[in-house]
PDB file of N, CA and C in Angstrom:
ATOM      1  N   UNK A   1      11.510 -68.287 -11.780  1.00  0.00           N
ATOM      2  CA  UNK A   1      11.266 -67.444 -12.934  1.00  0.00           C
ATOM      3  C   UNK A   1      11.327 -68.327 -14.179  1.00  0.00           C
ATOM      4  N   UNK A   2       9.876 -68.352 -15.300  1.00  0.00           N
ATOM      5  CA  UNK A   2      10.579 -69.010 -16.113  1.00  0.00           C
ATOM      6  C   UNK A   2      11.121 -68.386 -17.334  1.00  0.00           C
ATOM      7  N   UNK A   3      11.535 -69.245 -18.289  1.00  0.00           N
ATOM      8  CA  UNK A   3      11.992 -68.431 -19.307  1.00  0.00           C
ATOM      9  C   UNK A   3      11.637 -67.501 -20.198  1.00  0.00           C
ATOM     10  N   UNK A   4      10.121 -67.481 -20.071  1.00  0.00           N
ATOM     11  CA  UNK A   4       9.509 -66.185 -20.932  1.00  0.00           C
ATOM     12  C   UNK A   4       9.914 -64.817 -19.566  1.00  0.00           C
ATOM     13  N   UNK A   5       9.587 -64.996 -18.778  1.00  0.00           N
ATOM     14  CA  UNK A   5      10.163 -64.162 -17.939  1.00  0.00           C
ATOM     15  C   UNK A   5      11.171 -63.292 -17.949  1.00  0.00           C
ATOM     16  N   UNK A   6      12.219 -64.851 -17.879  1.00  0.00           N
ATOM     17  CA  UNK A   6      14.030 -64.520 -17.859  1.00  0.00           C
ATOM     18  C   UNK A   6      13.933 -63.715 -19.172  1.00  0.00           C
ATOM     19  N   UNK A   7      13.445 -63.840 -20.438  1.00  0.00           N
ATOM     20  CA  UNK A   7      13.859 -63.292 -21.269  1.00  0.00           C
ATOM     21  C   UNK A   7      13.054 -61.992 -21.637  1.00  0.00           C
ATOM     22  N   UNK A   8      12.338 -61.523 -20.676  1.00  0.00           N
ATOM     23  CA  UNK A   8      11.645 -60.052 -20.868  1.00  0.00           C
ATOM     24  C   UNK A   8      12.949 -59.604 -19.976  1.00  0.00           C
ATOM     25  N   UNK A   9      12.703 -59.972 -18.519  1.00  0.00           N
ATOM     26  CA  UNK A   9      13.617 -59.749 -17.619  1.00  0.00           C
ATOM     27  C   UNK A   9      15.219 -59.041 -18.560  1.00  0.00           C
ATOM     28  N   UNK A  10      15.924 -59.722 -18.894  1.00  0.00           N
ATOM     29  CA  UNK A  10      17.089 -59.451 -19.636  1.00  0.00           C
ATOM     30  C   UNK A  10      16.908 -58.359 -20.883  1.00  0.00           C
ATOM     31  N   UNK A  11      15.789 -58.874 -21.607  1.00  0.00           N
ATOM     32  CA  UNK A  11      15.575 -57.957 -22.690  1.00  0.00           C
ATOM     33  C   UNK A  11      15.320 -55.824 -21.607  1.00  0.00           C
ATOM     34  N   UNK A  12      14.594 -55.937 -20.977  1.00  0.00           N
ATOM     35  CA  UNK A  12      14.275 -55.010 -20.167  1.00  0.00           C
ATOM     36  C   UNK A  12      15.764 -53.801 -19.440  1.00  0.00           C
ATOM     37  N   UNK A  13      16.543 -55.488 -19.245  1.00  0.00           N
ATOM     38  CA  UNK A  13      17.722 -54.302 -18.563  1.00  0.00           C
ATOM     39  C   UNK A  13      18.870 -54.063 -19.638  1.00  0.00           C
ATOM     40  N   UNK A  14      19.098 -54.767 -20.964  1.00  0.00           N
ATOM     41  CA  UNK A  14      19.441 -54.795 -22.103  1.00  0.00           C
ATOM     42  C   UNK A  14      19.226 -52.977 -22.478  1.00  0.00           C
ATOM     43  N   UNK A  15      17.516 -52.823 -22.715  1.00  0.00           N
ATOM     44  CA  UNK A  15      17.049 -51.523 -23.140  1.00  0.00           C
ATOM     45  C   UNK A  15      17.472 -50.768 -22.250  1.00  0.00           C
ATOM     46  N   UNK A  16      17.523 -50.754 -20.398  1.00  0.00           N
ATOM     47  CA  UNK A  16      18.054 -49.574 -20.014  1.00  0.00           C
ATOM     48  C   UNK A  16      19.199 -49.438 -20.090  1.00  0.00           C
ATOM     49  N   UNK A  17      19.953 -50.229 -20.120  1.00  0.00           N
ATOM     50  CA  UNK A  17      21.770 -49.638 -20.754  1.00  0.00           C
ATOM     51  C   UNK A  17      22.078 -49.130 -22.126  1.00  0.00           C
ATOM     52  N   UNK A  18      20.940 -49.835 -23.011  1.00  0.00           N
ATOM     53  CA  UNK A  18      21.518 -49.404 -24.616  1.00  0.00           C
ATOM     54  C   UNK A  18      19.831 -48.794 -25.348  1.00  0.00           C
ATOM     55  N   UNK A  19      19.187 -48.196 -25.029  1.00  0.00           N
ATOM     56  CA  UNK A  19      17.729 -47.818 -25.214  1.00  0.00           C
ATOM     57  C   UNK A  19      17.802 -47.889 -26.734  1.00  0.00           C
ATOM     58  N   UNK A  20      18.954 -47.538 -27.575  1.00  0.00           N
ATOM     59  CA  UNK A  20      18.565 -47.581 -29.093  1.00  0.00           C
ATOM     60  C   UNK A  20      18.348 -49.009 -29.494  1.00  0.00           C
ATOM     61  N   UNK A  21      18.920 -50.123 -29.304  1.00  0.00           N
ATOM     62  CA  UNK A  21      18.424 -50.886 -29.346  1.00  0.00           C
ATOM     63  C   UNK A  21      16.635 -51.318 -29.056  1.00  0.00           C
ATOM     64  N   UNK A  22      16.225 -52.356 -30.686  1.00  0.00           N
ATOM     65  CA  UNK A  22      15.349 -52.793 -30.109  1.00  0.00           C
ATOM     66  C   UNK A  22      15.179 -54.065 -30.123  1.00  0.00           C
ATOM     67  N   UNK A  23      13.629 -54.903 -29.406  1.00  0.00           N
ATOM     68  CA  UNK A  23      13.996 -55.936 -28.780  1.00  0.00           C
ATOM     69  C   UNK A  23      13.867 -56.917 -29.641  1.00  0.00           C
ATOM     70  N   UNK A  24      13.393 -57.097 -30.923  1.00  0.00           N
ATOM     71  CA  UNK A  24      13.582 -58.079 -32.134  1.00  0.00           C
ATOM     72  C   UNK A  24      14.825 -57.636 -32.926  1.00  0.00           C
ATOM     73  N   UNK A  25      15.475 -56.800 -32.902  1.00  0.00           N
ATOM     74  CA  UNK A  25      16.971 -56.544 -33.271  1.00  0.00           C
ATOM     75  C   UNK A  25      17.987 -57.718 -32.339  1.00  0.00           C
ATOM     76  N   UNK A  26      17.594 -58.347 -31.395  1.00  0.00           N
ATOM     77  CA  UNK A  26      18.691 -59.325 -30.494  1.00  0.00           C
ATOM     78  C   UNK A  26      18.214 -60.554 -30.846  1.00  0.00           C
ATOM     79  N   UNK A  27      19.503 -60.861 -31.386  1.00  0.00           N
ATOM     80  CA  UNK A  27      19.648 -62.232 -31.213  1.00  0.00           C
ATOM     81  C   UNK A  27      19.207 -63.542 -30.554  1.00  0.00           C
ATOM     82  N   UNK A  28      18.706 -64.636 -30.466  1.00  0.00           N
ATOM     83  CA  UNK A  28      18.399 -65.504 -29.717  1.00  0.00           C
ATOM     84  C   UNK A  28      20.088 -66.298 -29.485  1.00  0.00           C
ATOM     85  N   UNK A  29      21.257 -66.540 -30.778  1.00  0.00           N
ATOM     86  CA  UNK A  29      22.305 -67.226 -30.564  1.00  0.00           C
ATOM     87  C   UNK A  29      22.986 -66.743 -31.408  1.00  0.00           C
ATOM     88  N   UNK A  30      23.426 -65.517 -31.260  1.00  0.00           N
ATOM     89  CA  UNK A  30      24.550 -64.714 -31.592  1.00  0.00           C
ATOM     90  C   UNK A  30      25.170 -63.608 -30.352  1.00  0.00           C
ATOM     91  N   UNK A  31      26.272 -63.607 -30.516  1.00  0.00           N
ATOM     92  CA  UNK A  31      27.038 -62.953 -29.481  1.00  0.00           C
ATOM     93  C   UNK A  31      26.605 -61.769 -29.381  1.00  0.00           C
ATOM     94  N   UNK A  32      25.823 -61.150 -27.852  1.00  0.00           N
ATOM     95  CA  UNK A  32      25.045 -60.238 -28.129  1.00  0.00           C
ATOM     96  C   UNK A  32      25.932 -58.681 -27.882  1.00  0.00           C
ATOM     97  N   UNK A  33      27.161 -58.636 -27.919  1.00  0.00           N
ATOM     98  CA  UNK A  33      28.151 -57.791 -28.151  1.00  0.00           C
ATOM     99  C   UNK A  33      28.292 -57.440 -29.167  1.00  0.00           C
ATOM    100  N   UNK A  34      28.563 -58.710 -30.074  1.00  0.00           N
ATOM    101  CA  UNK A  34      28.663 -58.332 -31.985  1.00  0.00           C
ATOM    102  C   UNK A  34      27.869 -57.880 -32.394  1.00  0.00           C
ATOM    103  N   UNK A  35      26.921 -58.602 -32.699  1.00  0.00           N
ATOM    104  CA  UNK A  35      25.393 -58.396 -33.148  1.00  0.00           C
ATOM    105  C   UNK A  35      24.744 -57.313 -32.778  1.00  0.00           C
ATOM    106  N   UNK A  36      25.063 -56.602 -31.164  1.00  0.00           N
ATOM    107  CA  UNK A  36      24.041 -55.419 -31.058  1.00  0.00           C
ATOM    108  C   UNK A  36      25.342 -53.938 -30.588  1.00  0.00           C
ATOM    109  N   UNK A  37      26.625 -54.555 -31.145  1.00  0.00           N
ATOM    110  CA  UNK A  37      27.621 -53.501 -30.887  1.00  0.00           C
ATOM    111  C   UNK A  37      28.160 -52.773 -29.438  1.00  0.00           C
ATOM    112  N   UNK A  38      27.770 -54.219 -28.378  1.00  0.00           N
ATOM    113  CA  UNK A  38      27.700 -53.323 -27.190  1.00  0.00           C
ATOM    114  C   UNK A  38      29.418 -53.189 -26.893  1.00  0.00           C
ATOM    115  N   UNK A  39      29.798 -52.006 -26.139  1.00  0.00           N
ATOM    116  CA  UNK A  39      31.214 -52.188 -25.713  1.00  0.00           C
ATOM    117  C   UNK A  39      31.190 -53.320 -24.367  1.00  0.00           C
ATOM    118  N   UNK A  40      32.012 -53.238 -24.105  1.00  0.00           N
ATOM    119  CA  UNK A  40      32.623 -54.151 -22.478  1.00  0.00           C
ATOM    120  C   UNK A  40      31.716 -53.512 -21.352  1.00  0.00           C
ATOM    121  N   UNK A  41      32.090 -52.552 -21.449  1.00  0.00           N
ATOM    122  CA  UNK A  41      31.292 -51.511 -20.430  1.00  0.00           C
ATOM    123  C   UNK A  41      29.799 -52.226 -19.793  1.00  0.00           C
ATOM    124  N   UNK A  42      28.690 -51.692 -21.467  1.00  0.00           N
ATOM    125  CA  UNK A  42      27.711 -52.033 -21.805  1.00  0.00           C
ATOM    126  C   UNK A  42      27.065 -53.629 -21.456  1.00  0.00           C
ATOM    127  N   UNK A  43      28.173 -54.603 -21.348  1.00  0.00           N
ATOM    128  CA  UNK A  43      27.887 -55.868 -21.357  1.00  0.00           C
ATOM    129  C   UNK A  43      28.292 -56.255 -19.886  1.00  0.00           C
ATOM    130  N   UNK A  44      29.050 -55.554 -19.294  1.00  0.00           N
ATOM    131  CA  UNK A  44      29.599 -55.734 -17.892  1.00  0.00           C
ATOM    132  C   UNK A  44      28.304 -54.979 -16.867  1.00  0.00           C
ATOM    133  N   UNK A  45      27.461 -54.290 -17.167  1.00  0.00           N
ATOM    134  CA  UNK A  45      26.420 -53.115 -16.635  1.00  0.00           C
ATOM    135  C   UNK A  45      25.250 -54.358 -17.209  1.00  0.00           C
ATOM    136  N   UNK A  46      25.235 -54.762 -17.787  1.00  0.00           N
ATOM    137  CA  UNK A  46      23.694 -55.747 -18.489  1.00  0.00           C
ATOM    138  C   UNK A  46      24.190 -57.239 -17.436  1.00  0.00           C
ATOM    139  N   UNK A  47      25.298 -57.812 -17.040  1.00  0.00           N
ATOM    140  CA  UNK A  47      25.123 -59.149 -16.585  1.00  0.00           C
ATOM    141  C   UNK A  47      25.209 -58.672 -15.134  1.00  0.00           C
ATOM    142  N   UNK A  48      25.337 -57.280 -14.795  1.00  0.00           N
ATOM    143  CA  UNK A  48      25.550 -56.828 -12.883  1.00  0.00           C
ATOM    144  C   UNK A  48      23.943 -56.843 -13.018  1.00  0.00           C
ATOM    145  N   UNK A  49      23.414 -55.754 -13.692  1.00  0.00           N
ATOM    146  CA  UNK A  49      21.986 -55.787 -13.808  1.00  0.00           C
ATOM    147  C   UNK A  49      21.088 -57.280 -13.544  1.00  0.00           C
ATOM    148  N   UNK A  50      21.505 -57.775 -14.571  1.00  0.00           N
ATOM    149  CA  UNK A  50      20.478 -59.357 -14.657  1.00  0.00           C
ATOM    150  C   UNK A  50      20.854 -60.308 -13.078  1.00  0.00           C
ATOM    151  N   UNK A  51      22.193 -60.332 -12.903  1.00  0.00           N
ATOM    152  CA  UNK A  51      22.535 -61.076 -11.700  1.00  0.00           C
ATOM    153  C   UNK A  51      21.976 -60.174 -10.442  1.00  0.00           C
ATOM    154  N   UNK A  52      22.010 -59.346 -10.026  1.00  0.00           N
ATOM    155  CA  UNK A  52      21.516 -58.637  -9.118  1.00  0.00           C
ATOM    156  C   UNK A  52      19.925 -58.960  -9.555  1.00  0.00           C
ATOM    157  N   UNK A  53      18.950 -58.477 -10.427  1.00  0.00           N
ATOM    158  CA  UNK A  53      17.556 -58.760 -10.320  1.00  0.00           C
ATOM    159  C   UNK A  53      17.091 -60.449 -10.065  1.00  0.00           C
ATOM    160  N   UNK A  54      18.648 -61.891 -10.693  1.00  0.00           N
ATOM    161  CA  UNK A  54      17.964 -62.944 -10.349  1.00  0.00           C
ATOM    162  C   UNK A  54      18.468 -63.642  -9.311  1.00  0.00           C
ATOM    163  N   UNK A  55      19.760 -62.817  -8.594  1.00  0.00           N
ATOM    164  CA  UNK A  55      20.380 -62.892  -7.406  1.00  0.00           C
ATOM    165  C   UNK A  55      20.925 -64.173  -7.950  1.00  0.00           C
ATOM    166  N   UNK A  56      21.658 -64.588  -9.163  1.00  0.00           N
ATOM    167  CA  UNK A  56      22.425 -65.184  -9.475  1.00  0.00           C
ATOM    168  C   UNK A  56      24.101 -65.011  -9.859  1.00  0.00           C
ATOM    169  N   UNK A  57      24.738 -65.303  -9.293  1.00  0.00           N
ATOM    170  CA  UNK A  57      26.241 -64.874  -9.149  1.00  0.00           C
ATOM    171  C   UNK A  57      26.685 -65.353 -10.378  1.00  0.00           C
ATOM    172  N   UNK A  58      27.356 -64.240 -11.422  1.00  0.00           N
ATOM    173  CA  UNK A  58      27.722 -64.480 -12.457  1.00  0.00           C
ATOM    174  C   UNK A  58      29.408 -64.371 -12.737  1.00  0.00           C
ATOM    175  N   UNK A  59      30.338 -65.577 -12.715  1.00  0.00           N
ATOM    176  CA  UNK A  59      32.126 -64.996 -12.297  1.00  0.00           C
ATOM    177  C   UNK A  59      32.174 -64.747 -13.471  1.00  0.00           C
ATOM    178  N   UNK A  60      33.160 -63.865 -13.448  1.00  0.00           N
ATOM    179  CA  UNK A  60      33.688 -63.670 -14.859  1.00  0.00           C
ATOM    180  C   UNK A  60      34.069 -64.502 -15.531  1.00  0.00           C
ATOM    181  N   UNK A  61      34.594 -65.604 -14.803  1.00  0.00           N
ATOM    182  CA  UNK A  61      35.127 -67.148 -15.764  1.00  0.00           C
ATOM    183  C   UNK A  61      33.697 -67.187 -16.470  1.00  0.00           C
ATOM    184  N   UNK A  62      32.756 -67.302 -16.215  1.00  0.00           N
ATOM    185  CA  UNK A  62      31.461 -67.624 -16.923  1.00  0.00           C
ATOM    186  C   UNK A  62      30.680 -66.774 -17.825  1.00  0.00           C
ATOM    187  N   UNK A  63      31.628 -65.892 -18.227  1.00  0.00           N
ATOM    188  CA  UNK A  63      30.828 -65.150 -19.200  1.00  0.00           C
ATOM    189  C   UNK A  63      31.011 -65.520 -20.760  1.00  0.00           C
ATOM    190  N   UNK A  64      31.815 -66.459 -21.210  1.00  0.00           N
ATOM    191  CA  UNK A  64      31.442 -66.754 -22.307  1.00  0.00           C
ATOM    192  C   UNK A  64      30.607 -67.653 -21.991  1.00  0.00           C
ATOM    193  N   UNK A  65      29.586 -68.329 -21.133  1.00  0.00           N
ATOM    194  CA  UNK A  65      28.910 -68.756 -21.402  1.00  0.00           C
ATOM    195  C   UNK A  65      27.238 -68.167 -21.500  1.00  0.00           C
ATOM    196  N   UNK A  66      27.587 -66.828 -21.318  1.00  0.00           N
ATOM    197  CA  UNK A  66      26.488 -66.166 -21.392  1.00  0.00           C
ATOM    198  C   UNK A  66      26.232 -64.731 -22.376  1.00  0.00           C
ATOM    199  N   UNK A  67      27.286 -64.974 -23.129  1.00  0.00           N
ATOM    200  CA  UNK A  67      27.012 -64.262 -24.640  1.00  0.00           C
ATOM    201  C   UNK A  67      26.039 -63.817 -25.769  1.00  0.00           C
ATOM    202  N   UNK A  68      25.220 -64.933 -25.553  1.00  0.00           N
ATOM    203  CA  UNK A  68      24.434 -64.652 -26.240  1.00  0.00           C
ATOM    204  C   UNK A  68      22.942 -64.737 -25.290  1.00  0.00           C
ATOM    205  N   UNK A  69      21.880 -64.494 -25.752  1.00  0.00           N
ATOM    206  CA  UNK A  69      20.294 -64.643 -25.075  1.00  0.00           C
ATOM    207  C   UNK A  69      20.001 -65.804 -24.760  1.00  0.00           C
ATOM    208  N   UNK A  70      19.751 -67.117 -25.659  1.00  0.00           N
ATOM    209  CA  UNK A  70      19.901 -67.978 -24.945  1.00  0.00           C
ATOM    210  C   UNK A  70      20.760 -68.791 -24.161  1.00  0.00           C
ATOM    211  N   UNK A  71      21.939 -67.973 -24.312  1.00  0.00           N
ATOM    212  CA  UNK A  71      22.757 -68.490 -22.675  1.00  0.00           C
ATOM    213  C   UNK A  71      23.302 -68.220 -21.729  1.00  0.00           C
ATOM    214  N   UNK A  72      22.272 -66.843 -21.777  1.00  0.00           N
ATOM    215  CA  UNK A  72      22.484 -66.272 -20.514  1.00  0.00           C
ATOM    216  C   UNK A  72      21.447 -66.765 -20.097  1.00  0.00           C
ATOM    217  N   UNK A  73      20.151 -67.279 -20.556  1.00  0.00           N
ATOM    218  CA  UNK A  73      18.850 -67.407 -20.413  1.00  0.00           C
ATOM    219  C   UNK A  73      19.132 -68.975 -19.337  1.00  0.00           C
ATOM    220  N   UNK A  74      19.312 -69.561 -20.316  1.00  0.00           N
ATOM    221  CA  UNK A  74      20.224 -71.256 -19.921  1.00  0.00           C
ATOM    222  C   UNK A  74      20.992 -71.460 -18.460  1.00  0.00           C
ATOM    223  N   UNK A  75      21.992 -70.348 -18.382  1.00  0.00           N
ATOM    224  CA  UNK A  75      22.818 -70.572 -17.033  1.00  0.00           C
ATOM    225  C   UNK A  75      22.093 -69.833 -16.250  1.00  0.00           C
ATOM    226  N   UNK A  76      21.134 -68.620 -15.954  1.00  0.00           N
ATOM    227  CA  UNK A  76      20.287 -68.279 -15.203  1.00  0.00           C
ATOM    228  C   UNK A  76      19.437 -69.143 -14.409  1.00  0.00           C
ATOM    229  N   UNK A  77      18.626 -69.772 -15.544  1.00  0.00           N
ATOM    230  CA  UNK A  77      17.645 -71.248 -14.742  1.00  0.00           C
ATOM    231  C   UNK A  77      18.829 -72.057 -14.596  1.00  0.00           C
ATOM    232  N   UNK A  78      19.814 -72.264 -14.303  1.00  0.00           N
ATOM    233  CA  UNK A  78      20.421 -73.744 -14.395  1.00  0.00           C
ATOM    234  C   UNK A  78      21.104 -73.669 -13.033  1.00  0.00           C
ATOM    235  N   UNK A  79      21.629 -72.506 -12.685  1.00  0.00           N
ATOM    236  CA  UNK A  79      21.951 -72.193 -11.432  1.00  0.00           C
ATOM    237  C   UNK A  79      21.144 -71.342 -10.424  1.00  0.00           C
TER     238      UNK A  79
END
């Protein structure tokens, strides 16, 4: 998958958890919790989502590294 992909891909399951959001409202490198107000919940339901569609195992140790769009985008292709 490449990264124009990964990043419809994400943007896509982003909108079905938080639909008011839209997709030039997100960030490329800002914490996409702050910036788009998601709770824990919201952000825990968006990285099950993305890891399940790229069958990439995401630990929880590794979620600050995937905070923002481009790095979730980043550790997706990287692993």
């Amino acid at each position: 998958m490449d990264t124009k992909q990964l990043r419809e891909l994400i943007l896509t399951e982003l909108s079905n958890i938080a639909p008011e959001i839209e997709e030039d409202e997100v960030p490329d490198d800002q914490d996409m919790r702050e910036a788009l107000e998601l709770d824990s919940m919201d952000f825990l339901n968006l990285v099950i989502a993305v890891s399940k569609k790229t069958k990439v195992n995401i630990p929880e140790v590794d979620y600050p590294k995937i905070l923002t769009l481009n790095g979730m985008i980043n550790y997706i292709n990287n692993n």
